[in-house]
N, C-alpha and C. Protein backbone atom coordinates (compact mmCIF):
# COMPACT_ATOMS: atom_id res chain seq x y z
N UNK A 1 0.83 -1.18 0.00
CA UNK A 1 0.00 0.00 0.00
C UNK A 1 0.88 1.24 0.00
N UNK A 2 0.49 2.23 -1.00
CA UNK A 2 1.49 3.63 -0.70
C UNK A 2 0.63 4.39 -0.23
N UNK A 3 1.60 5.29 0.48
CA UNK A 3 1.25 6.33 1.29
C UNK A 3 1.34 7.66 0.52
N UNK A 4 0.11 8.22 0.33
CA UNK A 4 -0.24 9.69 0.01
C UNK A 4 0.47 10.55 0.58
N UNK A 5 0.61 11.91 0.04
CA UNK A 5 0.70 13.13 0.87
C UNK A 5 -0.15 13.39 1.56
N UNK A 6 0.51 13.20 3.23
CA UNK A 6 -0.53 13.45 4.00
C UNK A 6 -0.47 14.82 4.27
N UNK A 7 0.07 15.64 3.97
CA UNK A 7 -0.20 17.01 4.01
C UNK A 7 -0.89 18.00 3.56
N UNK A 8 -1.35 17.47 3.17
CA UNK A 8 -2.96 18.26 2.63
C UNK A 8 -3.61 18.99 3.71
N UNK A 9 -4.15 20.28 2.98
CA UNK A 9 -4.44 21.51 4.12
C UNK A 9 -5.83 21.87 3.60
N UNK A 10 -6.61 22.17 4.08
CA UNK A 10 -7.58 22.98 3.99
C UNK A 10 -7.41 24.60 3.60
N UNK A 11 -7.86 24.67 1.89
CA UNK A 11 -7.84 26.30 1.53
C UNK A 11 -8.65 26.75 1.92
N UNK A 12 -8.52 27.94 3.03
CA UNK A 12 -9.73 29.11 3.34
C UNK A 12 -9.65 30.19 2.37
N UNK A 13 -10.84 31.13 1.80
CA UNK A 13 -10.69 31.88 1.43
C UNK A 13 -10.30 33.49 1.94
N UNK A 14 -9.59 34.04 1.19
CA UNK A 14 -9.30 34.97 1.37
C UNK A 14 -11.15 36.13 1.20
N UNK A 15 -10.67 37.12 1.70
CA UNK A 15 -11.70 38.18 1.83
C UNK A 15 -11.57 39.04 0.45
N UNK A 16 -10.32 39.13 -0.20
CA UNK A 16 -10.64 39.37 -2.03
C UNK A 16 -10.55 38.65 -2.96
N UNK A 17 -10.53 37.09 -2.36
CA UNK A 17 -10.85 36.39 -3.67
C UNK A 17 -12.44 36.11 -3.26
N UNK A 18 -13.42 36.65 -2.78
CA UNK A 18 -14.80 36.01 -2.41
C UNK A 18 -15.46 37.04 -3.98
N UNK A 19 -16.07 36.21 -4.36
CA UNK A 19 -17.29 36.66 -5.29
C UNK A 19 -18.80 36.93 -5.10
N UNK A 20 -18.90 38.31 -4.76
CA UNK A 20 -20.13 37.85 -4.38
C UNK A 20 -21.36 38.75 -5.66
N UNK A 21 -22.90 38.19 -5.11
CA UNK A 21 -23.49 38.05 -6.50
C UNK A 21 -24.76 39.34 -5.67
N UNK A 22 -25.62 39.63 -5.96
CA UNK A 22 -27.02 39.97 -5.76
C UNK A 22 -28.16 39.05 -6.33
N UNK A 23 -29.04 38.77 -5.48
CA UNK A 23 -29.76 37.77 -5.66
C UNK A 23 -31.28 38.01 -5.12
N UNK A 24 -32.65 38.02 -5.69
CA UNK A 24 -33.70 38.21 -5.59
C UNK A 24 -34.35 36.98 -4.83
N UNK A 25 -35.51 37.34 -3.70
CA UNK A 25 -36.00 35.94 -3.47
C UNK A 25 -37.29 36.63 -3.04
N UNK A 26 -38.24 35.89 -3.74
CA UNK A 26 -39.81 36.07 -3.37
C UNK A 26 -40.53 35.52 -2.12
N UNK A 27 -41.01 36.51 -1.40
CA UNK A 27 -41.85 35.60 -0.35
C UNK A 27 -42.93 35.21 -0.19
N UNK A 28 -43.15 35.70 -0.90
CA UNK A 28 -44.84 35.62 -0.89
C UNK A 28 -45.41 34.11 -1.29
N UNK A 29 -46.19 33.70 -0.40
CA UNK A 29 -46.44 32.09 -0.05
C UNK A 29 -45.35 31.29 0.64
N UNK A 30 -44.29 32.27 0.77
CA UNK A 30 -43.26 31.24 1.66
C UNK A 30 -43.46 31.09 3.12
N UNK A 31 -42.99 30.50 4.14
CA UNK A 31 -43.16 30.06 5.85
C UNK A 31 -42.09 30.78 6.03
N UNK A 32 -42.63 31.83 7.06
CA UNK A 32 -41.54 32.55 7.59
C UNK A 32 -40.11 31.76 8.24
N UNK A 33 -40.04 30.65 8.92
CA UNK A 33 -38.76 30.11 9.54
C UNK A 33 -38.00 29.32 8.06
N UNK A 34 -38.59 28.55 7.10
CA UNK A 34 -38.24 28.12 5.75
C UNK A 34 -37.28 29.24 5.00
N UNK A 35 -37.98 30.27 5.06
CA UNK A 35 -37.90 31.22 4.12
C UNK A 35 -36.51 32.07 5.06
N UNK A 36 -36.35 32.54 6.02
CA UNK A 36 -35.61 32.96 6.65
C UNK A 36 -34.10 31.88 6.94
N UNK A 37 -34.40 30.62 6.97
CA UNK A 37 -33.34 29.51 7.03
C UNK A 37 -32.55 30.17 6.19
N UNK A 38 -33.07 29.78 5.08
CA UNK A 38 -32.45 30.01 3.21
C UNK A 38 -31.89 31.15 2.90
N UNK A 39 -32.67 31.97 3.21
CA UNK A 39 -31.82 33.52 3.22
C UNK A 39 -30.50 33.68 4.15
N UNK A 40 -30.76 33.28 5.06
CA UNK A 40 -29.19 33.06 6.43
C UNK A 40 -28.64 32.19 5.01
N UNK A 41 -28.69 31.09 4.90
CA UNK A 41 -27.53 30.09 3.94
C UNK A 41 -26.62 31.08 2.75
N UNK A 42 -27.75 31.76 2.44
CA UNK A 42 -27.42 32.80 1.11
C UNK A 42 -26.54 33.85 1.55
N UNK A 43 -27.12 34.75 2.62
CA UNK A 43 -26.13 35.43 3.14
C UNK A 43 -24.55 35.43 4.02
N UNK A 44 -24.86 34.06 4.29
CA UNK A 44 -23.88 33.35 5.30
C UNK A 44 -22.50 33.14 3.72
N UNK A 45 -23.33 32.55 3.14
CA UNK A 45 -22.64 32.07 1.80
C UNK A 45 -22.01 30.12 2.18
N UNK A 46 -22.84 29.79 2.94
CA UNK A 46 -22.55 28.09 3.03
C UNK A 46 -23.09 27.47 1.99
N UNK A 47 -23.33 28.23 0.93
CA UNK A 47 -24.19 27.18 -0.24
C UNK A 47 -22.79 27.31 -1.49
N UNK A 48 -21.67 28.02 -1.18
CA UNK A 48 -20.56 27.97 -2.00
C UNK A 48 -19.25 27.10 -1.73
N UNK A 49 -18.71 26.75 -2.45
CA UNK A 49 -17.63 25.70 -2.11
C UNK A 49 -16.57 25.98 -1.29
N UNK A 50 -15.97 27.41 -1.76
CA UNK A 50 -15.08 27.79 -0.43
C UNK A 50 -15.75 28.34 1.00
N UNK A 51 -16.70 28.40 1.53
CA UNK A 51 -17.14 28.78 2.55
C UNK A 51 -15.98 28.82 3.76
N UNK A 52 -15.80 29.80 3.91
CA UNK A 52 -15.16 29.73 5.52
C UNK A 52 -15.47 30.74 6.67
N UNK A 53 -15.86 30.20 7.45
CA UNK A 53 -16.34 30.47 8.54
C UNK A 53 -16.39 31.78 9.45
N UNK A 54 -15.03 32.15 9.41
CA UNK A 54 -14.58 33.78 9.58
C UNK A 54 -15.01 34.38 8.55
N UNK A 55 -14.95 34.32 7.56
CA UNK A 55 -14.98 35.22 6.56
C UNK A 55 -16.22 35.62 5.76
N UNK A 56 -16.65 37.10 5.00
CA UNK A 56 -17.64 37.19 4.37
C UNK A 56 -17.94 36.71 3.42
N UNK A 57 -18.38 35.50 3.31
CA UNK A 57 -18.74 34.82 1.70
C UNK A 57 -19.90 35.12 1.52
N UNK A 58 -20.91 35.39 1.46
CA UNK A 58 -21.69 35.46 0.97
C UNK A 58 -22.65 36.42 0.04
N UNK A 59 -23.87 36.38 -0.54
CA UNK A 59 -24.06 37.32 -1.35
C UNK A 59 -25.05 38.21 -0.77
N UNK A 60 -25.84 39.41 -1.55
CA UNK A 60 -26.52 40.41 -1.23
C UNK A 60 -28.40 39.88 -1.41
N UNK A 61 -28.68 39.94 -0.39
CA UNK A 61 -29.70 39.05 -0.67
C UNK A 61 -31.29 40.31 -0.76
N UNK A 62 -31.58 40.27 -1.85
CA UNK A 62 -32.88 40.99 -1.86
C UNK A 62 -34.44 40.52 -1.84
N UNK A 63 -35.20 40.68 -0.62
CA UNK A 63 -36.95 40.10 -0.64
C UNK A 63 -37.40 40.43 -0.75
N UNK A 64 -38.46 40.12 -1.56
CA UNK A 64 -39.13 41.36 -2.22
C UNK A 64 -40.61 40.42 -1.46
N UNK A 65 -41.92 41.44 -1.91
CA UNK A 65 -43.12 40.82 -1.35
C UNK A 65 -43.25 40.05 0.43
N UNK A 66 -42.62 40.98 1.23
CA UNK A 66 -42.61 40.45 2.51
C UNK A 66 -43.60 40.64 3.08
N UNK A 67 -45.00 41.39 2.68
CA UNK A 67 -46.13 40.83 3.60
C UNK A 67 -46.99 40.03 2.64
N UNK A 68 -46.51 39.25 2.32
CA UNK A 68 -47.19 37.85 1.66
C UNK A 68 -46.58 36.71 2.42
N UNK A 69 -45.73 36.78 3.18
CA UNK A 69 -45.35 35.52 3.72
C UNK A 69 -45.84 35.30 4.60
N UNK A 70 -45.93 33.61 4.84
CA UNK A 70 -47.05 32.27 6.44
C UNK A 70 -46.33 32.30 7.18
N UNK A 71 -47.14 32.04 8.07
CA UNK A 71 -46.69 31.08 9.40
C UNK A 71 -47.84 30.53 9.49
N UNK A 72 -47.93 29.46 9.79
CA UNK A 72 -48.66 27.75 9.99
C UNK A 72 -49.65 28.15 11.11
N UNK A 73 -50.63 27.65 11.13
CA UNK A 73 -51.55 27.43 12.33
C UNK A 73 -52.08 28.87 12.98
N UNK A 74 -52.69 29.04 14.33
CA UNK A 74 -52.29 29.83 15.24
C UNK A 74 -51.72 30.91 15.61
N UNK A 75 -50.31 30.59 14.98
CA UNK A 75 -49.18 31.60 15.20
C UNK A 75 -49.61 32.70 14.72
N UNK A 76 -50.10 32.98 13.98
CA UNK A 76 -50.50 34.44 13.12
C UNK A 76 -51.29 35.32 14.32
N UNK A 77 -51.74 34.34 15.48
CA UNK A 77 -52.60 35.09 16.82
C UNK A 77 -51.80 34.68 17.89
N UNK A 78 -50.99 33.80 17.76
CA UNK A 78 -50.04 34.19 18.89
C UNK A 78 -48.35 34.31 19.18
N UNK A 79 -47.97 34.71 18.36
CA UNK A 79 -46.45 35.15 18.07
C UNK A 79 -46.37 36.21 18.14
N UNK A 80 -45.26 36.59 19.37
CA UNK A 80 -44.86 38.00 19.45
C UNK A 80 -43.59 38.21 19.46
N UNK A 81 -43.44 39.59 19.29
CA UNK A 81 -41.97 40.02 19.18
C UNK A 81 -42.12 41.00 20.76
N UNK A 82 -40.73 40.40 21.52
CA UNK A 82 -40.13 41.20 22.72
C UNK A 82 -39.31 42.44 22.89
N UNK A 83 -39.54 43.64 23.26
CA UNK A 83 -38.67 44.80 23.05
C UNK A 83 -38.85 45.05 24.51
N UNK A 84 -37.27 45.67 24.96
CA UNK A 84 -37.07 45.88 26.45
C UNK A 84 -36.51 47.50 26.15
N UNK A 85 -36.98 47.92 26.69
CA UNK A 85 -36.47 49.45 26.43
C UNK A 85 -35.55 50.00 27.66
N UNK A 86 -35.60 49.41 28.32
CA UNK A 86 -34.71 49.92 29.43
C UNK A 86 -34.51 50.29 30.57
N UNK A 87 -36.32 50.84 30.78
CA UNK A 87 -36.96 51.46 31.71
C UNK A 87 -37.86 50.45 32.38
N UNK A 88 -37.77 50.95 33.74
CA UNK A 88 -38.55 49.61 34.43
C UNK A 88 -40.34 49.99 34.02
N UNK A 89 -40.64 48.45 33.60
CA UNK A 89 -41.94 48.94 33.30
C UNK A 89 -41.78 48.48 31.54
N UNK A 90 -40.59 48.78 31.05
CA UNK A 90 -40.45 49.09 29.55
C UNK A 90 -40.48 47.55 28.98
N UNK A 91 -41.40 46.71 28.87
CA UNK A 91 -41.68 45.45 28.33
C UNK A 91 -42.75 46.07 27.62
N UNK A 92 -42.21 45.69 25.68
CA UNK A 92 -43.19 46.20 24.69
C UNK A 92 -43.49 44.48 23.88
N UNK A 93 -44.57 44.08 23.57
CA UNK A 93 -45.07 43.01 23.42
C UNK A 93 -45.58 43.64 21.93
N UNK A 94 -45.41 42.89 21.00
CA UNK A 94 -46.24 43.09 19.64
C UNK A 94 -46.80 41.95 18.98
N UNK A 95 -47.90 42.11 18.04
CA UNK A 95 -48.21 40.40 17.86
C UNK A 95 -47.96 40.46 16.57
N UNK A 96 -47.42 39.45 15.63
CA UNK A 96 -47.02 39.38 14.44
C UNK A 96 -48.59 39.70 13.58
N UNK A 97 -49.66 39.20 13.68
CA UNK A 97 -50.32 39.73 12.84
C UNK A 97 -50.75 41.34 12.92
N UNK A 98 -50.27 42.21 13.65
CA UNK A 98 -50.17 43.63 13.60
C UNK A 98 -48.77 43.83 13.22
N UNK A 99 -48.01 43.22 13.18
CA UNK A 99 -46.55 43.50 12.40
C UNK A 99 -46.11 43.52 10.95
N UNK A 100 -47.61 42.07 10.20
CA UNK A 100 -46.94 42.06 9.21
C UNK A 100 -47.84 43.07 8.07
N UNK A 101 -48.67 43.37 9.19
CA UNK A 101 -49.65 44.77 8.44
C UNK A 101 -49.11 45.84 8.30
N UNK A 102 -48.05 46.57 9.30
CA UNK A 102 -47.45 47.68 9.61
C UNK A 102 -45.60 48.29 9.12
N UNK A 103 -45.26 46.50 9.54
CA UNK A 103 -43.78 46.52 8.93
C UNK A 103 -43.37 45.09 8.81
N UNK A 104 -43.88 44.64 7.59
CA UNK A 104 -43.27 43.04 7.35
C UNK A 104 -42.00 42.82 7.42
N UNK A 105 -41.38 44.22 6.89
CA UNK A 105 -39.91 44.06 6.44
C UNK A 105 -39.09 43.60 8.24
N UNK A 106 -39.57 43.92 9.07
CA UNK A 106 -38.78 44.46 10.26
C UNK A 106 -39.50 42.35 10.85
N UNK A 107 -40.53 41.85 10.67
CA UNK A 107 -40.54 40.49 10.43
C UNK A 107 -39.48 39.22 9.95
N UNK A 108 -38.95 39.69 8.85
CA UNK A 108 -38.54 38.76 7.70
C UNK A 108 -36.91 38.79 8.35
N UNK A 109 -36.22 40.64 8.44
CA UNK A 109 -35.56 40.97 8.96
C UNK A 109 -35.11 40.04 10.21
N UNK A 110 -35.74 40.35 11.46
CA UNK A 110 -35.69 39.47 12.86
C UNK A 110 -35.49 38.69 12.69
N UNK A 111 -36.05 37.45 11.66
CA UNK A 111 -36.42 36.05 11.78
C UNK A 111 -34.82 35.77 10.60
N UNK A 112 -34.46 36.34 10.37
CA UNK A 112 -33.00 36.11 9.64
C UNK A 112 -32.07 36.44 10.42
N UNK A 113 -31.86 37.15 11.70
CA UNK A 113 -31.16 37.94 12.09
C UNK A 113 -30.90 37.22 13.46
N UNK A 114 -32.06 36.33 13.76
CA UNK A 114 -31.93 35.03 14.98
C UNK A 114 -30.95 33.84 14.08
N UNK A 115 -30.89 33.80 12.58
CA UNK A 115 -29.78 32.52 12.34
C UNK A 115 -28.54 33.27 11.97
N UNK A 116 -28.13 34.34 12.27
CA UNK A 116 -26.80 34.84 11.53
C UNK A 116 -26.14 34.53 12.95
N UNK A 117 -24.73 34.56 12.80
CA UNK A 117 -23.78 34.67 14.51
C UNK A 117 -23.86 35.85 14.95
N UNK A 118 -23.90 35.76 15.85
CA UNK A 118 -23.92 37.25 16.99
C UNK A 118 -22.59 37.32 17.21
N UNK A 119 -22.13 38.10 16.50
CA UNK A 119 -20.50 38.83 16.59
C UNK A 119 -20.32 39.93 15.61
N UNK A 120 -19.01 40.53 15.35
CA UNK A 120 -19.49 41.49 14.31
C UNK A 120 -19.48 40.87 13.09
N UNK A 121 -19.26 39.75 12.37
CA UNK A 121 -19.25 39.17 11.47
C UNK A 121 -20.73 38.91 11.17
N UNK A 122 -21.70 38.49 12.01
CA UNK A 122 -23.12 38.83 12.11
C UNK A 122 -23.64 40.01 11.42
N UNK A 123 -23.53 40.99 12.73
CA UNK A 123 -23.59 42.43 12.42
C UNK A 123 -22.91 42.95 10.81
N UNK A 124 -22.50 42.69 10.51
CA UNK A 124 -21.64 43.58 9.09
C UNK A 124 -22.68 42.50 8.25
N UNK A 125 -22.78 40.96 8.34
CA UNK A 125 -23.90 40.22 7.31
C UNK A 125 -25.29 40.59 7.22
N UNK A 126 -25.82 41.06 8.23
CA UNK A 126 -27.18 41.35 8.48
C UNK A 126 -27.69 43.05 7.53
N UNK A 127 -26.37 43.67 7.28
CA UNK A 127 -26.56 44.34 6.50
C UNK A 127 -26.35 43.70 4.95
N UNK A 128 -26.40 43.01 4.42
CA UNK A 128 -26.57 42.73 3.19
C UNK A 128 -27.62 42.08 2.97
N UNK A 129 -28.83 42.09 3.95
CA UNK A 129 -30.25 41.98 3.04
C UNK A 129 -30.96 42.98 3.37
N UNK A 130 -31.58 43.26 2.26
CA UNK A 130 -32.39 44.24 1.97
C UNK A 130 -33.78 43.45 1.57
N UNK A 131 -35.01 44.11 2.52
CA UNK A 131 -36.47 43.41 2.28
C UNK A 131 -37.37 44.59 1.89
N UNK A 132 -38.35 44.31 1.30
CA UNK A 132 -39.42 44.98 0.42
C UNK A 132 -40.67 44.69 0.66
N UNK A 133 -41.47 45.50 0.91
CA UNK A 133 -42.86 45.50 1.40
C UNK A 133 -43.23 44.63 -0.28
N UNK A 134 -42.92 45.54 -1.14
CA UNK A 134 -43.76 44.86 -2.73
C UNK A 134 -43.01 44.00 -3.55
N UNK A 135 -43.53 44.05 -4.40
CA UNK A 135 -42.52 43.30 -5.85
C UNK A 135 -41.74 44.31 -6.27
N UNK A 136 -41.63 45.53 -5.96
CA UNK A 136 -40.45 46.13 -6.71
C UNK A 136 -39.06 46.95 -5.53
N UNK A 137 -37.84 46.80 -6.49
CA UNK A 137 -36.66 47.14 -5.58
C UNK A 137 -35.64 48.09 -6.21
N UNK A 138 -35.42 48.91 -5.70
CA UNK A 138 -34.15 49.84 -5.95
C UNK A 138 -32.89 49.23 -6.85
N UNK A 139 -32.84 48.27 -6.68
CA UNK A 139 -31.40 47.50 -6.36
C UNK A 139 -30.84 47.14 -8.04
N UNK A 140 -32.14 47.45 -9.25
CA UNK A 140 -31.97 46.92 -10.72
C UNK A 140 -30.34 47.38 -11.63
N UNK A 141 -29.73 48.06 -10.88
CA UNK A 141 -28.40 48.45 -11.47
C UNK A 141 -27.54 47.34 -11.11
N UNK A 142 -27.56 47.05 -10.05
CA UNK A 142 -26.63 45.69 -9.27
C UNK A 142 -26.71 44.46 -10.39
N UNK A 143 -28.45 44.54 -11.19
CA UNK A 143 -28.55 43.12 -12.26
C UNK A 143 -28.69 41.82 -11.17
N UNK A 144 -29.55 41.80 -10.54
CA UNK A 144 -29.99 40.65 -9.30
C UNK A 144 -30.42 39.81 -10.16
N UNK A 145 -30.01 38.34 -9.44
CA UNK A 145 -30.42 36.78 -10.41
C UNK A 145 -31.48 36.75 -9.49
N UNK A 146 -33.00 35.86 -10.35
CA UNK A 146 -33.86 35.65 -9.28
C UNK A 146 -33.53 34.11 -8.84
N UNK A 147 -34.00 33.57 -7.72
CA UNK A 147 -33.74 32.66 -6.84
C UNK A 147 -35.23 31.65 -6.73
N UNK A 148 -35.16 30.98 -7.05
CA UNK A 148 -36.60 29.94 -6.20
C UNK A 148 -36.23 29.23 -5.57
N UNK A 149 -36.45 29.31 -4.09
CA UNK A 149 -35.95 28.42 -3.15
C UNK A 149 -36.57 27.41 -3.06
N UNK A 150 -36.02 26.42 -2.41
CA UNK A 150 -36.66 24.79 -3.06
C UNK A 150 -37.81 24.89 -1.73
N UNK A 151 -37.97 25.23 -0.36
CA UNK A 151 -39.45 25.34 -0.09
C UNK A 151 -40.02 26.71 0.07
């Protein structure tokens, strides 16, 4: 039996060899936790071959139609979002079906923003999606590919 080079290393990418793309994704009829998974993958950039972990791989992710998107069952009457303001007393309770009437985007947002890492590598990713109340977006100079996510 011969023996290989066992020295084989794992290539990480560098931060200017990353390519990144702009990319459209529709929500409307999608499940908010489905739909938010997929977008983290996209923005994270784990759906590309060099992925590494420190680093920004990923692309610019644009949603368009964010108050068209489900949640299953119930939830639409009992899911809330928690805000602590600071002040004793300052517990603000909101229920998603007055949220996704008022600000879907700040919905779609949250629920992507619970799968990114909490560090600044988080923080600096969470700015590369951009969400949209409608079907239309600023963003047509960039030349965005559209996306159909498989659920």
């Amino acid at each position: 039996m011969e023996i290989e080079n066992l020295n084989k290393t794992t290539r990480s990418a560098k931060q200017n060899e990353v390519e990144r793309k702009w990319v459209v994704v529709d929500a409307s009829g999608k499940t908010l936790g489905r739909l938010a998974s997929q977008v983290a993958k996209l923005i994270r950039g784990k759906h590309k071959p060099y992925f590494t972990p420190h680093i920004d791989c990923g692309d610019f992710v644009i949603v368009i139609n964010a108050e068209k998107v489900l949640v299953e069952g119930k939830r639409v009457e009992k899911k809330e979002y928690f805000h602590y303001t600071g002040y004793p007393g300052g517990e603000v309770f909101r229920k998603f079906k007055d949220l996704i009437k008022t600000k879907p985007e700040f919905v779609i947002r949250h629920a992507v923003w619970g799968m990114l890492p909490k560090n600044r590598l988080g923080r600096k990713l969470i700015n590369k999606l951009k969400v949209y109340r409608g079907a239309h977006h600023p963003h047509q100079a960039q030349k965005p590919q559209f996306i159909e996510l498989p659920y």
